[in-house]
Protein backbone atom coordinates (compact mmCIF):
# COMPACT_ATOMS: atom_id res chain seq x y z
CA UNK A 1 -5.22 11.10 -20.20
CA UNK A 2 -4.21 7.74 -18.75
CA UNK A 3 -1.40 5.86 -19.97
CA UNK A 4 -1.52 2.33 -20.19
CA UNK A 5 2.07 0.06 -20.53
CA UNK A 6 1.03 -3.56 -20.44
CA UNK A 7 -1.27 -4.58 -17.99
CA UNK A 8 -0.28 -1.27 -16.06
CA UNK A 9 -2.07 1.84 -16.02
CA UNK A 10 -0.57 5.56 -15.34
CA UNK A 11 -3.55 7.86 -14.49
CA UNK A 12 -1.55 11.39 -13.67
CA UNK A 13 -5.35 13.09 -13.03
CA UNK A 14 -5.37 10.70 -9.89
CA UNK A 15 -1.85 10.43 -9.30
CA UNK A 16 -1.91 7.11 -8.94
CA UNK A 17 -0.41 3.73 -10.66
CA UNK A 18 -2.66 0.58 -11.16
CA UNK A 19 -2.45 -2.98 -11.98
CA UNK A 20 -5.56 -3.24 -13.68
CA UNK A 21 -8.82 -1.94 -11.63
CA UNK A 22 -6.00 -2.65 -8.30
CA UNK A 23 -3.86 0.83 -6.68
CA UNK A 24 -0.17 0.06 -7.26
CA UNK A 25 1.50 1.67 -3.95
CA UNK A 26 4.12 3.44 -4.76
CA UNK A 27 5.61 6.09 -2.39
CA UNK A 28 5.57 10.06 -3.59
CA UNK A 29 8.90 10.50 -5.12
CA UNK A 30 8.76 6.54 -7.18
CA UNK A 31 5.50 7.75 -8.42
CA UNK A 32 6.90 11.11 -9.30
CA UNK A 33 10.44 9.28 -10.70
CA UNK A 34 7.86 7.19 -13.09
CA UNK A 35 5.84 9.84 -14.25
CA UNK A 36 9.08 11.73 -15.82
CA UNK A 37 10.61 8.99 -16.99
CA UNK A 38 7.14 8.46 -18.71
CA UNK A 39 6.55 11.75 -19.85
CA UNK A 40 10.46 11.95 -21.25
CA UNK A 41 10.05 8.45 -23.15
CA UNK A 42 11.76 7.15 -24.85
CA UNK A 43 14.67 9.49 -24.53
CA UNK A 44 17.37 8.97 -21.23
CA UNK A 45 17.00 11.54 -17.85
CA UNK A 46 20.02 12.39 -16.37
CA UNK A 47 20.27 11.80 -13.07
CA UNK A 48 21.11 15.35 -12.00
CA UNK A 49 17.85 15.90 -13.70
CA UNK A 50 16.34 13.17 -12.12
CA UNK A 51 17.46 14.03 -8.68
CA UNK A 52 16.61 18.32 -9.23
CA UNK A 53 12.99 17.48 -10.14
CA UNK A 54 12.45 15.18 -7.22
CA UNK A 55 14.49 16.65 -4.37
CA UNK A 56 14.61 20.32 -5.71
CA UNK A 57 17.39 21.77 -4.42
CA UNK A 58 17.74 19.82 -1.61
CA UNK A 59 21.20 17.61 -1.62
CA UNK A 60 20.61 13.91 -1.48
CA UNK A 61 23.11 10.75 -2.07
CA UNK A 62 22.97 8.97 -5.44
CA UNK A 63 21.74 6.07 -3.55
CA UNK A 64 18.63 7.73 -2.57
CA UNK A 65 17.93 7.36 -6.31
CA UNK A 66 18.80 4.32 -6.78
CA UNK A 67 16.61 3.50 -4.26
CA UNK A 68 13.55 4.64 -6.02
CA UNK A 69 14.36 2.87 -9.20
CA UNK A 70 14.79 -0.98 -6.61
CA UNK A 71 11.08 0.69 -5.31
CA UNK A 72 9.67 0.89 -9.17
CA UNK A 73 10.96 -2.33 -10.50
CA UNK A 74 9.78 -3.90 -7.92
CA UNK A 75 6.42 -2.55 -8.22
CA UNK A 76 6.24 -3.04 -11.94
CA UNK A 77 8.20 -7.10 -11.61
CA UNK A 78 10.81 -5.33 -13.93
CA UNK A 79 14.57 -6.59 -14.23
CA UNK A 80 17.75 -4.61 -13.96
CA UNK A 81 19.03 -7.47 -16.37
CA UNK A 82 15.71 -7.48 -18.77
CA UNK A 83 14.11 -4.41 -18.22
CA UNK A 84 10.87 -4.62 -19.72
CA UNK A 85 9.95 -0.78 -18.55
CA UNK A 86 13.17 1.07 -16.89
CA UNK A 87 16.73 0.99 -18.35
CA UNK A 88 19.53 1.72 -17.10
CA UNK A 89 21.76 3.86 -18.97
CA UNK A 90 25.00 3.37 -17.45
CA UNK A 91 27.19 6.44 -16.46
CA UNK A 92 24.00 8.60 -17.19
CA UNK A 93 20.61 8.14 -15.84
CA UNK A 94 17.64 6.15 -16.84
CA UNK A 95 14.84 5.38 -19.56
CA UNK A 96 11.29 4.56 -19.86
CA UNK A 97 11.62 1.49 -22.68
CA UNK A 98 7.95 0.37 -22.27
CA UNK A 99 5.33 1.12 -24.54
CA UNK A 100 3.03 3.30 -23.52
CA UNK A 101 -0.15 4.50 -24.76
CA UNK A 102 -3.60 6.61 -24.11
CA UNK A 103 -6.03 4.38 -22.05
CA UNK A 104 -9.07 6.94 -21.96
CA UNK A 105 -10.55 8.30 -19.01
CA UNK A 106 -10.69 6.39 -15.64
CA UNK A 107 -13.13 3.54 -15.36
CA UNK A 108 -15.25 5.73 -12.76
CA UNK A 109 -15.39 8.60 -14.15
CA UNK A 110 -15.84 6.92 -18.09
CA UNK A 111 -17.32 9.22 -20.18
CA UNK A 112 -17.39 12.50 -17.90
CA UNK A 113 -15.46 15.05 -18.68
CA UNK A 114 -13.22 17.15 -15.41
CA UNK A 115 -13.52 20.45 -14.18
CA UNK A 116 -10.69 21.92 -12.80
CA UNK A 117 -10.73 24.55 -10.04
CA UNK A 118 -8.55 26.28 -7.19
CA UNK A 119 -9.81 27.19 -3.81
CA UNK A 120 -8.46 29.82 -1.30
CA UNK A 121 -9.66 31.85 1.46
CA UNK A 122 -13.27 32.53 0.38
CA UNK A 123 -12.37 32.32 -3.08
CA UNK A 124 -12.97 29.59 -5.88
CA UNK A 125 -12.15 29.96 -9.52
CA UNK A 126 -12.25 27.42 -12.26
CA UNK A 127 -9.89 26.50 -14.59
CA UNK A 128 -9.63 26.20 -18.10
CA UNK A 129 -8.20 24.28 -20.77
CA UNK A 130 -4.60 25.67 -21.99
CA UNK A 131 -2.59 27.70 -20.25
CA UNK A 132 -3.84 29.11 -16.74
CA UNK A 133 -1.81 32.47 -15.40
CA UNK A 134 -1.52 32.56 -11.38
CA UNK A 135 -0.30 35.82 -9.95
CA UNK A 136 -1.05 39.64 -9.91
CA UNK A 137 -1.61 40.55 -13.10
CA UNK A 138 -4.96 41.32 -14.37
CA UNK A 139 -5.57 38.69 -17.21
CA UNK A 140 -4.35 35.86 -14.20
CA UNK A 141 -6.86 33.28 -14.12
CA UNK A 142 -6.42 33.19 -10.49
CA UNK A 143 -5.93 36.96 -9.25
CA UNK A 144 -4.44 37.36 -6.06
CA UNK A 145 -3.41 40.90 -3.91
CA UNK A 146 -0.38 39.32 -2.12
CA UNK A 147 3.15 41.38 -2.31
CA UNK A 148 4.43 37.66 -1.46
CA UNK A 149 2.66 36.73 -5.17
CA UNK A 150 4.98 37.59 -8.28
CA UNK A 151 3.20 39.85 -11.04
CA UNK A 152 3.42 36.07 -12.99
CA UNK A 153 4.25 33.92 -10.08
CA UNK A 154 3.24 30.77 -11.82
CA UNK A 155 0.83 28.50 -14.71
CA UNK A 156 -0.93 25.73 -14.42
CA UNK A 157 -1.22 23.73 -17.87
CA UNK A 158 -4.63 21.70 -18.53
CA UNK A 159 -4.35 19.75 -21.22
CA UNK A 160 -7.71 16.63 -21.13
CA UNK A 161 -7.62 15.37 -18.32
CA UNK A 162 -3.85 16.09 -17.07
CA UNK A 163 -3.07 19.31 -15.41
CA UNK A 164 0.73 20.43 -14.91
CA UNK A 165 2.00 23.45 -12.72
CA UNK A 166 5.31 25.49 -13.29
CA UNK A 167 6.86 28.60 -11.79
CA UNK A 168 7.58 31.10 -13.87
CA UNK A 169 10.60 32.56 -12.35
CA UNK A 170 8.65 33.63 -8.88
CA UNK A 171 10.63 35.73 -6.54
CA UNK A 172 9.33 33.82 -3.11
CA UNK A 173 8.75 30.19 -5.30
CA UNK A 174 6.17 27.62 -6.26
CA UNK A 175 5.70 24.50 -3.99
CA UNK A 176 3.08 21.54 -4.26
CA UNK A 177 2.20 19.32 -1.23
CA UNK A 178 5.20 21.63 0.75
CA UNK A 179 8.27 20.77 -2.48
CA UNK A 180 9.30 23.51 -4.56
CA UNK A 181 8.69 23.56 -8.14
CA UNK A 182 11.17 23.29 -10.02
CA UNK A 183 10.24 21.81 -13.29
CA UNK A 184 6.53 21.49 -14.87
CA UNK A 185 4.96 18.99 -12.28
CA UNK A 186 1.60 16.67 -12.30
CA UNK A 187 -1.09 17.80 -10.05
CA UNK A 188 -3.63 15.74 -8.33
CA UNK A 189 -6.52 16.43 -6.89
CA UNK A 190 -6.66 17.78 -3.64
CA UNK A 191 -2.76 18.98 -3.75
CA UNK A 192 -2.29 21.60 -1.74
CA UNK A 193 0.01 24.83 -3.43
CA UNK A 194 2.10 27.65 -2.13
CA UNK A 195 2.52 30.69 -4.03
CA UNK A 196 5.03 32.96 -1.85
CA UNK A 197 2.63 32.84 1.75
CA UNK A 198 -0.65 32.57 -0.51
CA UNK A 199 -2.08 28.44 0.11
CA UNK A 200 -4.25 26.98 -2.56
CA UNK A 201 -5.67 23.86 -3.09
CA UNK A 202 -6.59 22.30 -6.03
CA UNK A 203 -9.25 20.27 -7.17
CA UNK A 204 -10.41 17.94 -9.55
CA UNK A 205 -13.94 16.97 -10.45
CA UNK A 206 -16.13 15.32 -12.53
CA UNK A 207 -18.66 17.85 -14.46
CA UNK A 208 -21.65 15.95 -13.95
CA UNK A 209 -21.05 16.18 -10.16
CA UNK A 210 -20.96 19.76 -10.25
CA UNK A 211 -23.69 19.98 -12.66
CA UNK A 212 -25.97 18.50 -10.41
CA UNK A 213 -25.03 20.36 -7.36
CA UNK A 214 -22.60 17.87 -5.91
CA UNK A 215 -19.85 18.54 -3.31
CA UNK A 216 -17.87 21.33 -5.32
C-alpha cells in the first residue's frame, strides 16, 4: 500500500515518490535509501546497513551516502538543522522522523485490485498473496530446471499491493535490475531478476486489465 507523509506520497508498487498527483525524481539508490528508512521507521539504520543494502557488497566512500541523503532532502525541502522527515543520528546512521501512513491504492488504479506475475522464456506464472518460493523444488511457485537455480534460491513476499524479494541463501545469488540481493527488497513492475543465469521479469497489473483480455 502507499504511504503518504505530508503532502508526499511513497507508492513502493510503482516505485516511485510523488508530490501529490506530480513524480518526485529521485535517482535509484535515494529512492531505495527512502524506502528503508521508511520501512525501518521510526527506529535509526546504521550506515553499514545503509550502505550493504544499497551497494551490496560493493565498497563505496561514506560520502557516496551522504550524498544520497543532500539528494532526498532536497527532494522532500527537508533540513539537516529541522528535519521534518530524515534525522541524522550522529556517529550512527539515519532515521525516518515523519509520519507516515496508508494512502490506499494509486489514484489510477483506485479500486482495482493487482495481479502479480513472472515471465521467462515461454513461461508465465502468477503470483500469490504470502509467501512465493522461487527455485527447484516442487511446491516453488515458480519451478525452474536450472543447476544455476538453488533447490530454494529465493521468495518473493506479496503482501496488498507491495511485493518484496529475498534470497534465501542461493549458491550463484539473487539480483534485481543487475544488484544483488542482499536484504528483502521492493519490486516494481517491470524489474528485471536474476536467479543464478535464469532472467525473469516481473510484472505488475491491474486485474481488471487482465480480466478483460488486456496486454498481460
Amino acid at each position: 500500500m502507499p504511504l503518504r507523509f505530508d503532502e508526499f506520497v511513497l507508492d513502493t508498487p510503482r516505485h516511485q515518490l510523488r508530490r501529490g498527483d506530480q513524480p518526485v525524481h529521485l535517482t535509484p539508490k535515494a529512492y531505495e535509501l527512502l524506502a528503508i528508512l521508511v520501512e525501518r521507521r521510526p527506529e535509526a539504520v546504521a550506515k553499514d546497513d545503509l550502505e550493504r543494502r544499497i551497494w551490496g557488497s560493493t565498497h563505496v566512500a561514506e560520502t557516496s551516502l551522504a550524498g544520497l541523503v543532500a539528494e532526498l532532502r532536497s527532494a522532500l525541502g527537508d533540513s539537516r538543522r529541522e528535519p521534518r522527515f530524515l534525522r541524522t543520528v550522529h556517529g550512527f546512521g539515519y532515521a525516518f522522523c515523519g509520519t507516515a501512513a496508508g494512502s490506499g491504492a494509486a489514484p489510477s488504479e483506485a479500486g482495482d485490485p493487482l495481479v502479480f506475475r513472472l515471465a521467462w522464456a515461454r513461461r508465465e506464472v502468477s503470483l500469490h498473496a504470502g509467501d512465493n518460493i522461487l527455485g527447484r523444488v516442487e511446491e516453488a511457485a515458480a519451478w525452474m530446471d536450472s543447476p544455476s537455480v538453488s533447490r530454494r534460491h529465493a521468495r518473493i513476499v506479496i503482501t496488498g499491493n507491495d511485493a518484496l524479494i529475498e534470497d534465501l541463501g542461493s549458491r550463484n545469488g539473487t539480483f534485481v535490475q543487475g544488484e544483488r540481493v542482499v536484504a528483502p527488497r521492493p519490486l516494481k513492475d517491470g524489474d528485471e531478476i536474476r536467479l543464478g543465469s535464469v532472467v525473469l521479469t516481473f510484472r505488475i497489473l491491474a486485474a481488471a486489465a487482465t480480466e478483460s483480455g488486456g496486454d498481460p
